[in-house]
C-alpha atoms as a PDB file:
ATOM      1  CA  UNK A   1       0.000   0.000   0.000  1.00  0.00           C
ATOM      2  CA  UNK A   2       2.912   2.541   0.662  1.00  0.00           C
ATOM      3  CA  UNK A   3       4.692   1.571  -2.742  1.00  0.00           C
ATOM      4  CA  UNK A   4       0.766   2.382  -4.221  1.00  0.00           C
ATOM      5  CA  UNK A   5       0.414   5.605  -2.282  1.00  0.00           C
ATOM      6  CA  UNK A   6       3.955   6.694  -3.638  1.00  0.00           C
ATOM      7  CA  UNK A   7       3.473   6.139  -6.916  1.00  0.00           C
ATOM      8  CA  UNK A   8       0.386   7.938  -6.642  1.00  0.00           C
ATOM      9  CA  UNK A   9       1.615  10.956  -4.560  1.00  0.00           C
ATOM     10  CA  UNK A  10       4.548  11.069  -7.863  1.00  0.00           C
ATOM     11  CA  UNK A  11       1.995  11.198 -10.473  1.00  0.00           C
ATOM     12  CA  UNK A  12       2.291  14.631 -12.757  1.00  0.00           C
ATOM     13  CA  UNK A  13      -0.736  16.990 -12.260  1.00  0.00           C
ATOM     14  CA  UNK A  14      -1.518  17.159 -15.810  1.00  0.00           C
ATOM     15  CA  UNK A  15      -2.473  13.410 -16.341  1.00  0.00           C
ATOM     16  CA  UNK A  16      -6.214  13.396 -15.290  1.00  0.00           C
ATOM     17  CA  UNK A  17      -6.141  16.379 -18.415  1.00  0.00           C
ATOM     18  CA  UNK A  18      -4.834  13.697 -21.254  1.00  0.00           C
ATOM     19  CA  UNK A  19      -7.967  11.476 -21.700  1.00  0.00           C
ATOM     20  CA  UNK A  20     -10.205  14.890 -21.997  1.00  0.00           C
ATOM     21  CA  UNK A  21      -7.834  16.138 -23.873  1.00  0.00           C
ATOM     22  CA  UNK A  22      -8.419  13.106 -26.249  1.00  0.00           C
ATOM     23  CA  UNK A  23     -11.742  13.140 -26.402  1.00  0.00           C
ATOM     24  CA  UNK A  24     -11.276  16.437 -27.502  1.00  0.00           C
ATOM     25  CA  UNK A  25      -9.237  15.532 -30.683  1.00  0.00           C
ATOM     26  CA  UNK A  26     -11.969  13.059 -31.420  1.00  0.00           C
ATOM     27  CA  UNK A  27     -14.774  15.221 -31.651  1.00  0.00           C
ATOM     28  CA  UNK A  28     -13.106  17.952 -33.804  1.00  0.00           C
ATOM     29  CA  UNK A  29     -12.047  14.921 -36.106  1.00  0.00           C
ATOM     30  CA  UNK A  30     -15.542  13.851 -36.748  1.00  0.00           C
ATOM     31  CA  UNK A  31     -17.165  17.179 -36.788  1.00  0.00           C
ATOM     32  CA  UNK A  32     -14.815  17.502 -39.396  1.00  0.00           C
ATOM     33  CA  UNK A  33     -15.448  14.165 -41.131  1.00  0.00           C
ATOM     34  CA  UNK A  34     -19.117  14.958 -40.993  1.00  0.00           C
ATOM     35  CA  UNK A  35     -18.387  18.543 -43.095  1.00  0.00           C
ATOM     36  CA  UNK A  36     -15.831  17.057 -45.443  1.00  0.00           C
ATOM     37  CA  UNK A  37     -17.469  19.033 -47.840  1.00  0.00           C
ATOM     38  CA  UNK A  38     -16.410  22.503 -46.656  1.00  0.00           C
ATOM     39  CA  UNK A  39     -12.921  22.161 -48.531  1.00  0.00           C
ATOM     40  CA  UNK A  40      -9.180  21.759 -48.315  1.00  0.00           C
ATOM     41  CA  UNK A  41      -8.773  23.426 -45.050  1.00  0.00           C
ATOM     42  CA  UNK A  42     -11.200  21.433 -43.598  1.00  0.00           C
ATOM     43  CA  UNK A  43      -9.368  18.394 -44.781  1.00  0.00           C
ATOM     44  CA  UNK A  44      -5.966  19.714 -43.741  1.00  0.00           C
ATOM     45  CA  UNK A  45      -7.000  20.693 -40.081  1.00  0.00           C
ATOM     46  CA  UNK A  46      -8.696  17.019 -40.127  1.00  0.00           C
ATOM     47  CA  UNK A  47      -5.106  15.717 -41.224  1.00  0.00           C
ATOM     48  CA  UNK A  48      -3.134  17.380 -38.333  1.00  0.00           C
ATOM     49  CA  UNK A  49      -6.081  16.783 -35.858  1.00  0.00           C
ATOM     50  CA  UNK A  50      -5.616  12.729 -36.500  1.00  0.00           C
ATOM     51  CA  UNK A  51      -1.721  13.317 -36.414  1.00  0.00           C
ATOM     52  CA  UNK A  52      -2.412  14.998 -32.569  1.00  0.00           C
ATOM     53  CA  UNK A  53      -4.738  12.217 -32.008  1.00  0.00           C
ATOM     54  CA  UNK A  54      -2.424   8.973 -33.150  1.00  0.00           C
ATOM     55  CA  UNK A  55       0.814  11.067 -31.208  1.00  0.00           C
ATOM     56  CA  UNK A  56      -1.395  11.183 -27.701  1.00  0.00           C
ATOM     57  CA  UNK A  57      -2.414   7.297 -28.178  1.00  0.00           C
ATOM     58  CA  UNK A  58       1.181   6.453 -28.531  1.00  0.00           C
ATOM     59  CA  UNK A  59       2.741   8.624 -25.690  1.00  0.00           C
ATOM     60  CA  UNK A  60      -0.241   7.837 -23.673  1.00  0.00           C
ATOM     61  CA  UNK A  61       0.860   4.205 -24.353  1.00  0.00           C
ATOM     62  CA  UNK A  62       4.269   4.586 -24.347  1.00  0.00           C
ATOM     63  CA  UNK A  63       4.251   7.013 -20.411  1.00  0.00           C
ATOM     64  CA  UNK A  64       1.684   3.970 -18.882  1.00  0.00           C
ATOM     65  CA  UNK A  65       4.410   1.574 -19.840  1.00  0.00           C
ATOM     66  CA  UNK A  66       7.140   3.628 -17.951  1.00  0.00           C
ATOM     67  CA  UNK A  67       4.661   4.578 -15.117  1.00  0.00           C
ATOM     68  CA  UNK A  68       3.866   0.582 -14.647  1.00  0.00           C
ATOM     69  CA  UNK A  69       7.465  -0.403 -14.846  1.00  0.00           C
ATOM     70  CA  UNK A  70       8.542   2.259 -12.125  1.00  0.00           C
ATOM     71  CA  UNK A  71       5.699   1.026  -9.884  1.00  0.00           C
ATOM     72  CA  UNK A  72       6.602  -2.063  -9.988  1.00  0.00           C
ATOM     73  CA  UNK A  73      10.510  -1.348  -9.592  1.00  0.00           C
ATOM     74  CA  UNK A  74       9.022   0.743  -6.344  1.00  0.00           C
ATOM     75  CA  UNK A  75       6.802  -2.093  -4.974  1.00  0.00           C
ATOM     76  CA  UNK A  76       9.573  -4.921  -5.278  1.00  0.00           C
ATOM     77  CA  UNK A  77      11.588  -2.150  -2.984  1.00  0.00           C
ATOM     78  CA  UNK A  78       9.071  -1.865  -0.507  1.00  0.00           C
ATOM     79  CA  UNK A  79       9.008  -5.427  -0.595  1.00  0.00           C
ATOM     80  CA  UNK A  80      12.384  -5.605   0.053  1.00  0.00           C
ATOM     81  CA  UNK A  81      12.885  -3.605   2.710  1.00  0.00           C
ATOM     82  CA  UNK A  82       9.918  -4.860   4.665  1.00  0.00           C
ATOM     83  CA  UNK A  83      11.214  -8.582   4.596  1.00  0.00           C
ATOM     84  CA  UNK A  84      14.734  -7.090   6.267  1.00  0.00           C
ATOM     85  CA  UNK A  85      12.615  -4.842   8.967  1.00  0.00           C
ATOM     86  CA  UNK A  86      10.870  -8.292   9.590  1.00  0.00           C
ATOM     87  CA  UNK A  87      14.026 -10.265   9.923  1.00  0.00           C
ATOM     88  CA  UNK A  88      15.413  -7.300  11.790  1.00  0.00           C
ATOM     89  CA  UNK A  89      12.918  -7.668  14.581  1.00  0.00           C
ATOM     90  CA  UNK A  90      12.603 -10.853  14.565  1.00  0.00           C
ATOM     91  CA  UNK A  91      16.970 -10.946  14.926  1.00  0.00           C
ATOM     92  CA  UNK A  92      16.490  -8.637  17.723  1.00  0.00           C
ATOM     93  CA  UNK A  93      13.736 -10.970  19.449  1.00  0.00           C
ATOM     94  CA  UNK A  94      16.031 -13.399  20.098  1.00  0.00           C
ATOM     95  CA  UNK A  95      19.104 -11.549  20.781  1.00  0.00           C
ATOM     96  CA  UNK A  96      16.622 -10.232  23.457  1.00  0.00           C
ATOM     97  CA  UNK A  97      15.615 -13.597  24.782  1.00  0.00           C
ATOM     98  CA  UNK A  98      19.613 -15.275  24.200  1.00  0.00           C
ATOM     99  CA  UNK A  99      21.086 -12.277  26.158  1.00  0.00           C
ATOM    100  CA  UNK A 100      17.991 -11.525  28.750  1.00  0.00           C
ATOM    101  CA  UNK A 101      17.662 -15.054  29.710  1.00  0.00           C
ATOM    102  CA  UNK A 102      21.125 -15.339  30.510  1.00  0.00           C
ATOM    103  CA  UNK A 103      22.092 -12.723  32.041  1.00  0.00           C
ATOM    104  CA  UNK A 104      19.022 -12.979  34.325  1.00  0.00           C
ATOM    105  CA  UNK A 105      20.200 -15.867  35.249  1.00  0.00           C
ATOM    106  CA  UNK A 106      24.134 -15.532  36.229  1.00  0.00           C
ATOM    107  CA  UNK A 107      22.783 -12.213  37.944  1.00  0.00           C
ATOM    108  CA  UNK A 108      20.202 -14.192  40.434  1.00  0.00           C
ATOM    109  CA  UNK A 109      23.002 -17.253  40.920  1.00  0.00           C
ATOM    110  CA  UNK A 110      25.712 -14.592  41.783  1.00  0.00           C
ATOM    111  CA  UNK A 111      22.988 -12.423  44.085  1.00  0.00           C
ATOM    112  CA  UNK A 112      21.934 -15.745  45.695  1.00  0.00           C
ATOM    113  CA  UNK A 113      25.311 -17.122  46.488  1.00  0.00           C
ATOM    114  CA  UNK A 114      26.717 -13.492  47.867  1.00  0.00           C
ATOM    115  CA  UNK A 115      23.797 -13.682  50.801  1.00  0.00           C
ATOM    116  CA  UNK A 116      24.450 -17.384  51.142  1.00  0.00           C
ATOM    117  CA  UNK A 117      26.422 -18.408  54.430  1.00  0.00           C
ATOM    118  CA  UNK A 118      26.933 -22.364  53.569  1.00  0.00           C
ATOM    119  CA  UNK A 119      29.809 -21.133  51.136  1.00  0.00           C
ATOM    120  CA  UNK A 120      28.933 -22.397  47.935  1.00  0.00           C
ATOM    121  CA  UNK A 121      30.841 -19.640  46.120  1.00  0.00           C
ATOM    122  CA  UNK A 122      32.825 -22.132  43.765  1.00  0.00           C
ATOM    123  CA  UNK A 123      29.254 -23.965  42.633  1.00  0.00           C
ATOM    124  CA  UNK A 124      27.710 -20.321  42.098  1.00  0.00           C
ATOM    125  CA  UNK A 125      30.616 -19.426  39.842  1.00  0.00           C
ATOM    126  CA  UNK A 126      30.408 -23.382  38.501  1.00  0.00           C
ATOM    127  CA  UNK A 127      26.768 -22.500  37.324  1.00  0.00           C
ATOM    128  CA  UNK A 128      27.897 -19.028  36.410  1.00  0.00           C
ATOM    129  CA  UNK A 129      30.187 -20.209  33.815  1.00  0.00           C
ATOM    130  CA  UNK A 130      27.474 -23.440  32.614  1.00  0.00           C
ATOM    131  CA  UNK A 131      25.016 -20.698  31.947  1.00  0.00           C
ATOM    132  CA  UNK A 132      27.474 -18.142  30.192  1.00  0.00           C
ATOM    133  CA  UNK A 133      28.914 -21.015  27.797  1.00  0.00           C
ATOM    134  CA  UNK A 134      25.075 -22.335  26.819  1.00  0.00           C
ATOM    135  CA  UNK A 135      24.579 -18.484  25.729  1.00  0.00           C
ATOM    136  CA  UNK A 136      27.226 -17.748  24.159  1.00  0.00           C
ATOM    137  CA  UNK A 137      26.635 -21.351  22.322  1.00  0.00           C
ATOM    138  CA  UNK A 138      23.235 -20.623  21.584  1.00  0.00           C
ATOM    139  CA  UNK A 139      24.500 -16.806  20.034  1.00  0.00           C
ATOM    140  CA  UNK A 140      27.017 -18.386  18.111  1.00  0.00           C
ATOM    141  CA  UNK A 141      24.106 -20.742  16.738  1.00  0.00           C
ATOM    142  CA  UNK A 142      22.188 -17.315  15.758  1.00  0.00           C
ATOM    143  CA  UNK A 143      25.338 -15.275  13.892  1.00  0.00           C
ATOM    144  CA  UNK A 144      26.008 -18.639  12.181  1.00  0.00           C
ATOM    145  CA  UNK A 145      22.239 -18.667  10.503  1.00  0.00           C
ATOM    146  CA  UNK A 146      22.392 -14.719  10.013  1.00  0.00           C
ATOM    147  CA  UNK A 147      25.768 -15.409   7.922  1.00  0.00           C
ATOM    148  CA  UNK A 148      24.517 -18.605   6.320  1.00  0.00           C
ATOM    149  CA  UNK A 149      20.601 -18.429   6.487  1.00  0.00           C
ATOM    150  CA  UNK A 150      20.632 -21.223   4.138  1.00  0.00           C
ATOM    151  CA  UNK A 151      22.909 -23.977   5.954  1.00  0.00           C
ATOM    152  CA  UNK A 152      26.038 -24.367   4.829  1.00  0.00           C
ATOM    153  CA  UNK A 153      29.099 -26.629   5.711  1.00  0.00           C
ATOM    154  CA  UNK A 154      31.013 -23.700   7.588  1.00  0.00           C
ATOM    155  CA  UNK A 155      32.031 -25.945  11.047  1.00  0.00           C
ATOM    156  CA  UNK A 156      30.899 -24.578  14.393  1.00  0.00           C
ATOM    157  CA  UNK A 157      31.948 -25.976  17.711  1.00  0.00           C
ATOM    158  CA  UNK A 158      28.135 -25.778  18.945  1.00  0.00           C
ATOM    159  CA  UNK A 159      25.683 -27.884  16.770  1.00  0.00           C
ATOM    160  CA  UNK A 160      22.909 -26.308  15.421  1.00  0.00           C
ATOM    161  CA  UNK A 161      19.579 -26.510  16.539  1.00  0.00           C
ATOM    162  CA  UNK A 162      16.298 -24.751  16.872  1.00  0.00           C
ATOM    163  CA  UNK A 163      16.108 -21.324  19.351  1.00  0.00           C
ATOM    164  CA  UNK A 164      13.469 -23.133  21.086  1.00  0.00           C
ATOM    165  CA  UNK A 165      11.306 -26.114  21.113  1.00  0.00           C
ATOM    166  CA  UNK A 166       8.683 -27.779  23.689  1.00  0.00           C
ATOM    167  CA  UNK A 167      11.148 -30.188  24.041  1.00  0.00           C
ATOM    168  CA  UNK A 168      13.700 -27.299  25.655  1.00  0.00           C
ATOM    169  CA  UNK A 169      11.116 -26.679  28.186  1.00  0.00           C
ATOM    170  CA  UNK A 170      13.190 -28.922  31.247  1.00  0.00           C
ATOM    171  CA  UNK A 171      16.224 -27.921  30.374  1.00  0.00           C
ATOM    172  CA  UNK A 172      14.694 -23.463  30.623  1.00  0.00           C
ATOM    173  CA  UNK A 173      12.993 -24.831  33.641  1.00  0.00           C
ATOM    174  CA  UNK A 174      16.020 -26.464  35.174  1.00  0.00           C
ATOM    175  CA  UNK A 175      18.120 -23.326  34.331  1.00  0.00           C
ATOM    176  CA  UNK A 176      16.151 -21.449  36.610  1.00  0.00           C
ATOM    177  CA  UNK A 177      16.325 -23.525  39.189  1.00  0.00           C
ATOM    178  CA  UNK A 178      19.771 -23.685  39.046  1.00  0.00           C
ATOM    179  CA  UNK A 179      20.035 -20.035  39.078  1.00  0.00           C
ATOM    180  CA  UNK A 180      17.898 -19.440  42.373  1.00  0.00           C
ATOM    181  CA  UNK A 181      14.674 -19.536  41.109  1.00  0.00           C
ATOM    182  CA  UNK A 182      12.618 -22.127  43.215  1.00  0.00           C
ATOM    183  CA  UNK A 183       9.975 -23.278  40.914  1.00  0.00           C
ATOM    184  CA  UNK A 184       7.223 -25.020  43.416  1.00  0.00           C
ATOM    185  CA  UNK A 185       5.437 -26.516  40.760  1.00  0.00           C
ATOM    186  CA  UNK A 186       6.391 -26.866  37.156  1.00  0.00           C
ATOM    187  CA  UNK A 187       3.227 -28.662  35.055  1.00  0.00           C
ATOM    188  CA  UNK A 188       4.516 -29.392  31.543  1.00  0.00           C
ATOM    189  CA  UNK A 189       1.269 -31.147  30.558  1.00  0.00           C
ATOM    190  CA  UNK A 190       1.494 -31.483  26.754  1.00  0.00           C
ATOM    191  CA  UNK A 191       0.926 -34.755  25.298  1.00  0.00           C
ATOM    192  CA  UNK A 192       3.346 -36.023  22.461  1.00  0.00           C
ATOM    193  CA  UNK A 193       0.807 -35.952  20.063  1.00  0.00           C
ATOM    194  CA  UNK A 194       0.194 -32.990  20.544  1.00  0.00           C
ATOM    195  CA  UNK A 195       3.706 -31.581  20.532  1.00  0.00           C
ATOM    196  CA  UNK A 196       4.253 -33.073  17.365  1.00  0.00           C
ATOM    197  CA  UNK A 197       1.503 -31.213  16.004  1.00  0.00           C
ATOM    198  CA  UNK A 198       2.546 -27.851  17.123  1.00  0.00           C
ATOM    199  CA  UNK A 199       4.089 -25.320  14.320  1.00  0.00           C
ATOM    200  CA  UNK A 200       7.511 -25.009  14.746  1.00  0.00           C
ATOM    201  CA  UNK A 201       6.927 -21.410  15.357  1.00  0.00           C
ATOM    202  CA  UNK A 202       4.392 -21.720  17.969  1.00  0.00           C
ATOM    203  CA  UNK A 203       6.798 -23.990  19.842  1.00  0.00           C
ATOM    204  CA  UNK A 204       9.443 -20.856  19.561  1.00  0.00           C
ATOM    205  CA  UNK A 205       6.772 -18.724  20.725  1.00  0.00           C
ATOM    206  CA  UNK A 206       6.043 -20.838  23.780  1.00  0.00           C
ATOM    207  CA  UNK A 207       9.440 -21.140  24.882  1.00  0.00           C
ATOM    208  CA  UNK A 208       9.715 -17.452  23.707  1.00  0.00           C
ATOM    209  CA  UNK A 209       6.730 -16.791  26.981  1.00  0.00           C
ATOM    210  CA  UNK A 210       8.599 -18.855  29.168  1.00  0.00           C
ATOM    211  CA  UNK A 211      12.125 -17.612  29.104  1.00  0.00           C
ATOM    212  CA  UNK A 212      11.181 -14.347  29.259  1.00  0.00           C
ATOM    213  CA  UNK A 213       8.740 -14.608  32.039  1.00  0.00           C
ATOM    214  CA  UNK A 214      11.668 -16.403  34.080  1.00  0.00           C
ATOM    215  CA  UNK A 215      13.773 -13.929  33.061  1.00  0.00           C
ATOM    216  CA  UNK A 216      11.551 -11.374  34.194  1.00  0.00           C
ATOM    217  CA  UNK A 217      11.261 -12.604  37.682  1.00  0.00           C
ATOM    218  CA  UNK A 218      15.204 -13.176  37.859  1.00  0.00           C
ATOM    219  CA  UNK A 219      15.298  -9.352  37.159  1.00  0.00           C
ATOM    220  CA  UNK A 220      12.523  -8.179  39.339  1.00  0.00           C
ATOM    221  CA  UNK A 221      12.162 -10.581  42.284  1.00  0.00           C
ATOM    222  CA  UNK A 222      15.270 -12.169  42.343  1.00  0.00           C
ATOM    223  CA  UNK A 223      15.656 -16.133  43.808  1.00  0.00           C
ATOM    224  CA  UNK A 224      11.662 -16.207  44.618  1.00  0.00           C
ATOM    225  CA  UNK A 225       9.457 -18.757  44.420  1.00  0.00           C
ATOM    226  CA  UNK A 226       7.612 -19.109  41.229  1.00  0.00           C
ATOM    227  CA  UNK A 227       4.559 -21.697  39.627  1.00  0.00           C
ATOM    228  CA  UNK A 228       4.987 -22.918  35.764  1.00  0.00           C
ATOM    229  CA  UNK A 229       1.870 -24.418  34.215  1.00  0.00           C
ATOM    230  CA  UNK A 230       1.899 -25.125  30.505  1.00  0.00           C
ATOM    231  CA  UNK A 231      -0.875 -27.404  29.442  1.00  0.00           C
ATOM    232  CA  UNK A 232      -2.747 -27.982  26.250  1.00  0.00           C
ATOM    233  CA  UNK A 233      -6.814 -28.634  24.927  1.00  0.00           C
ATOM    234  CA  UNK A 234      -7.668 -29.862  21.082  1.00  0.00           C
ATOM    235  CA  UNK A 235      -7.695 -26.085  20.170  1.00  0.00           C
ATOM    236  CA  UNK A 236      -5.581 -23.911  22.511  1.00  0.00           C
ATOM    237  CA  UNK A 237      -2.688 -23.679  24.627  1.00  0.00           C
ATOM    238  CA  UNK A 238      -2.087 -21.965  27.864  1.00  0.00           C
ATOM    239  CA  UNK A 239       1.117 -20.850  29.462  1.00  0.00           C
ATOM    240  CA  UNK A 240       0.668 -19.510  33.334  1.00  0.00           C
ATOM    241  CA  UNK A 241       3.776 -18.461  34.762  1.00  0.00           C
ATOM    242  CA  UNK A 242       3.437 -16.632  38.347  1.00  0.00           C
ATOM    243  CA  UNK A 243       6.170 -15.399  41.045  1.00  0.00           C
ATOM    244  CA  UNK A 244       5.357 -14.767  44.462  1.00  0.00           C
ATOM    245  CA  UNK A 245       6.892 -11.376  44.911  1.00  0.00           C
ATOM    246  CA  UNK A 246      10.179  -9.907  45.196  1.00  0.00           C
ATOM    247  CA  UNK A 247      12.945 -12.063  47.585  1.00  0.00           C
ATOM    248  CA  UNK A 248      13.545  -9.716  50.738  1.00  0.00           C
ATOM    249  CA  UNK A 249      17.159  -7.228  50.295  1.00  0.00           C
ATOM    250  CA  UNK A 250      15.848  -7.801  46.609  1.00  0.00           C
ATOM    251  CA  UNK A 251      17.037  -4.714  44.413  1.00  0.00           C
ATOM    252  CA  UNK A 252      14.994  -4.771  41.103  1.00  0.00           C
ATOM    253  CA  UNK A 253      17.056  -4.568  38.020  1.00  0.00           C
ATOM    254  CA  UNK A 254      15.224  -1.555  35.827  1.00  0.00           C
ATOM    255  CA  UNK A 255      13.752  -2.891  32.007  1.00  0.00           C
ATOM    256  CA  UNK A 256      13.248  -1.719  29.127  1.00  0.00           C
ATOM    257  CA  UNK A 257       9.719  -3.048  28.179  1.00  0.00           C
ATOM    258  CA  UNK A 258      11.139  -4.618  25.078  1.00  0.00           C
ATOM    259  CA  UNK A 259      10.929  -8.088  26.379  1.00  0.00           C
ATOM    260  CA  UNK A 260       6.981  -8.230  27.273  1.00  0.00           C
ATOM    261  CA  UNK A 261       6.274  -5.847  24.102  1.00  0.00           C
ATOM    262  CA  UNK A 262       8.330  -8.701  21.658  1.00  0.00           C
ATOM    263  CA  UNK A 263       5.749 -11.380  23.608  1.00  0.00           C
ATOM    264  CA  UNK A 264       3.129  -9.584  22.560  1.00  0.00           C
ATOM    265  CA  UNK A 265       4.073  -9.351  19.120  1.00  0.00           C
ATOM    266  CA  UNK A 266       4.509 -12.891  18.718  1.00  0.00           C
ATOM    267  CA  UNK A 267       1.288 -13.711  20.897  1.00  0.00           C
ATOM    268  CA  UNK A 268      -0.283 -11.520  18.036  1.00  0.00           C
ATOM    269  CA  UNK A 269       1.298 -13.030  15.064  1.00  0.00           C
ATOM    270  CA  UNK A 270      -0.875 -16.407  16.430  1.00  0.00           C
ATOM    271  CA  UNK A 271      -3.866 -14.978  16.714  1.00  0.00           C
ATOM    272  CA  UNK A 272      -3.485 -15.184  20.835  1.00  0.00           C
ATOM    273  CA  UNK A 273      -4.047 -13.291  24.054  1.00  0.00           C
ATOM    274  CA  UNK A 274      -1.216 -12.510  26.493  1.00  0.00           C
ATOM    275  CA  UNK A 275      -2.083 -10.870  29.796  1.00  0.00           C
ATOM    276  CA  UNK A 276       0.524  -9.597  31.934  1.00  0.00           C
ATOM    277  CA  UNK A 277       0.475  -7.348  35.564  1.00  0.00           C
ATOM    278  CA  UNK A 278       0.458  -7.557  39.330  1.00  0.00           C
ATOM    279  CA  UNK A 279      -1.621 -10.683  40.777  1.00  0.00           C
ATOM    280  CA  UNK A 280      -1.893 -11.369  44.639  1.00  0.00           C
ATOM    281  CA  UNK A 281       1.435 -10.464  45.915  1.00  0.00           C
ATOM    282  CA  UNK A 282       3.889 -11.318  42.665  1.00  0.00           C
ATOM    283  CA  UNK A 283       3.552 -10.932  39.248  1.00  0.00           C
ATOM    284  CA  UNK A 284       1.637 -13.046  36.532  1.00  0.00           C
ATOM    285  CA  UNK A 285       2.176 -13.985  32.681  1.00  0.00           C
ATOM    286  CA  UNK A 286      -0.823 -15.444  31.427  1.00  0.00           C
ATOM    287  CA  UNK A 287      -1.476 -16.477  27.677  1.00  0.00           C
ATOM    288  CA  UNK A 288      -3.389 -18.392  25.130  1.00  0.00           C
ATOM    289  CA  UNK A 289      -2.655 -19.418  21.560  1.00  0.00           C
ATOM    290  CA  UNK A 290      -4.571 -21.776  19.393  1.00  0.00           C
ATOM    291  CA  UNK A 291      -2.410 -24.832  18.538  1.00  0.00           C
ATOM    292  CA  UNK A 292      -3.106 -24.421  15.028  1.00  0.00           C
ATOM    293  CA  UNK A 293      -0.509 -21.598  15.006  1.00  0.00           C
ATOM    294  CA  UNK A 294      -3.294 -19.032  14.069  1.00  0.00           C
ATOM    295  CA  UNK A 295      -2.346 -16.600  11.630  1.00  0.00           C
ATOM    296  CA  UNK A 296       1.327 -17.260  11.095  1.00  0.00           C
ATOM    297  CA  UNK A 297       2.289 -18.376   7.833  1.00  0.00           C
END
């Protein structure tokens, strides 16, 4: 629609004139047909009437041509450079989630183990280091795509693999855990059927909730207590992730927003609902997304 509205907005202000203009020539050629018999001037303003006429057909012809080819020239642009703003945000998605997940993570395990008095300094920095090396693997993963989107033979120390799958869900839960976070209940209660079922970029989208949620709570509340519930009907999915509150001598670690505004966007994308905010003492992420995969291509 923007390519459209350009090409309109370029258009000279003298077209709409041309097709009046040739009606114009048409009529004075057959009022001059009709009085053929008025004589040689007659026939010679008939003669350079038709040559107006023909010239306007073929520069009408000729400037449509020109004006179609530049449209389209403009439109394959547009097209263009909305595919790279899409890749763009979806690259900066999960940057996001790589480097807020982690982060998050080493942050709580370091804060945890500083107020800790059964010195277990050398495991914190133990799980410090696990949870820097699986980021930096799983960044490494990401620049290797964005260089070779289409797979090539280039050798990487960490294998490639999806950013996320339902199958990933442990091993996010488990990271939090490790880091301080004590998840009470985690309720993973997809069926295999059902995961197999799933879009591949629903399943992204679910871990997508997930990590970020976690992530949220390592910022905000610190090594709290937290609830997971993921669980699945024929036609929807529901993710319910809820913290009890900030840990006490907790200092928040200020956002940016970006995180719960990119989990919108993707909630969106399938056709879901995403509800975030205060609830009872902590703070809740709540969503639902058809497992069809709604919308997304």
């Amino acid at each position: 629609m923007e390519a459209v509205s350009t090409s309109n907005a370029h258009r000279p202000s003298w077209i709409p004139w041309m097709w009046p203009a040739a009606f114009l020539a048409l009529s004075v050629l057959v009022f001059a047909v009709l009085s053929w018999e008025a004589g040689p001037a007659v026939i010679w303003v008939t003669f350079v009437d038709l040559s107006l006429m023909v010239a306007i057909i073929i520069w009408t012809i000729r400037y449509t041509r020109r004006q179609r080819r530049r449209y389209e020239r403009r439109l394959e642009e547009w097209a263009r450079t909305d595919a790279v703003l899409h890749e763009r945000l979806r690259i900066a998605r999960d940057l996001h989630d790589l480097a807020s997940h982690g982060l998050g993570l080493m942050t709580v395990r370091a804060a945890t183990a500083k107020l800790s008095d059964t010195g277990e300094q050398q495991q914190a920095l133990d799980d410090i280091e696990s949870v820097g090396r699986r980021a930096i693997a799983q960044l490494r993963q990401l620049l290797t795509l964005l260089r070779d989107p289409q797979g090539s033979t280039t050798e990487v120390s960490a294998p490639l693999r999806p950013l996320g799958t339902l199958a990933q869900l442990p091993e996010i839960v488990a990271q939090a855990q490790q880091a301080g976070i004590r998840i009470g209940a985690a309720s993973l209660d997809i069926s295999d059927e059902t995961r197999a079922q799933l879009p591949a970029e629903l399943q992204v989208t679910i871990c997508a909730i997930v990590r970020e949620a976690l992530a949220n709570i390592a910022r905000h509340a610190g090594p709290t207590s937290a609830a997971i519930d993921v669980s699945a009907t024929a036609s929807r999915l529901r993710i319910d992730i809820l913290d009890a509150g900030p840990a006490p001598g907790w200092n928040a670690v200020p956002g940016t927003g970006h995180g719960i505004i990119g989990l919108r966007e993707r909630v969106a994308l399938h056709d879901g609902t995403l509800v975030t905010g205060p609830f009872e003492s902590g703070f809740r992420v709540l969503a639902s997304l058809p497992t069809d995969g709604g919308s997304t291509p």
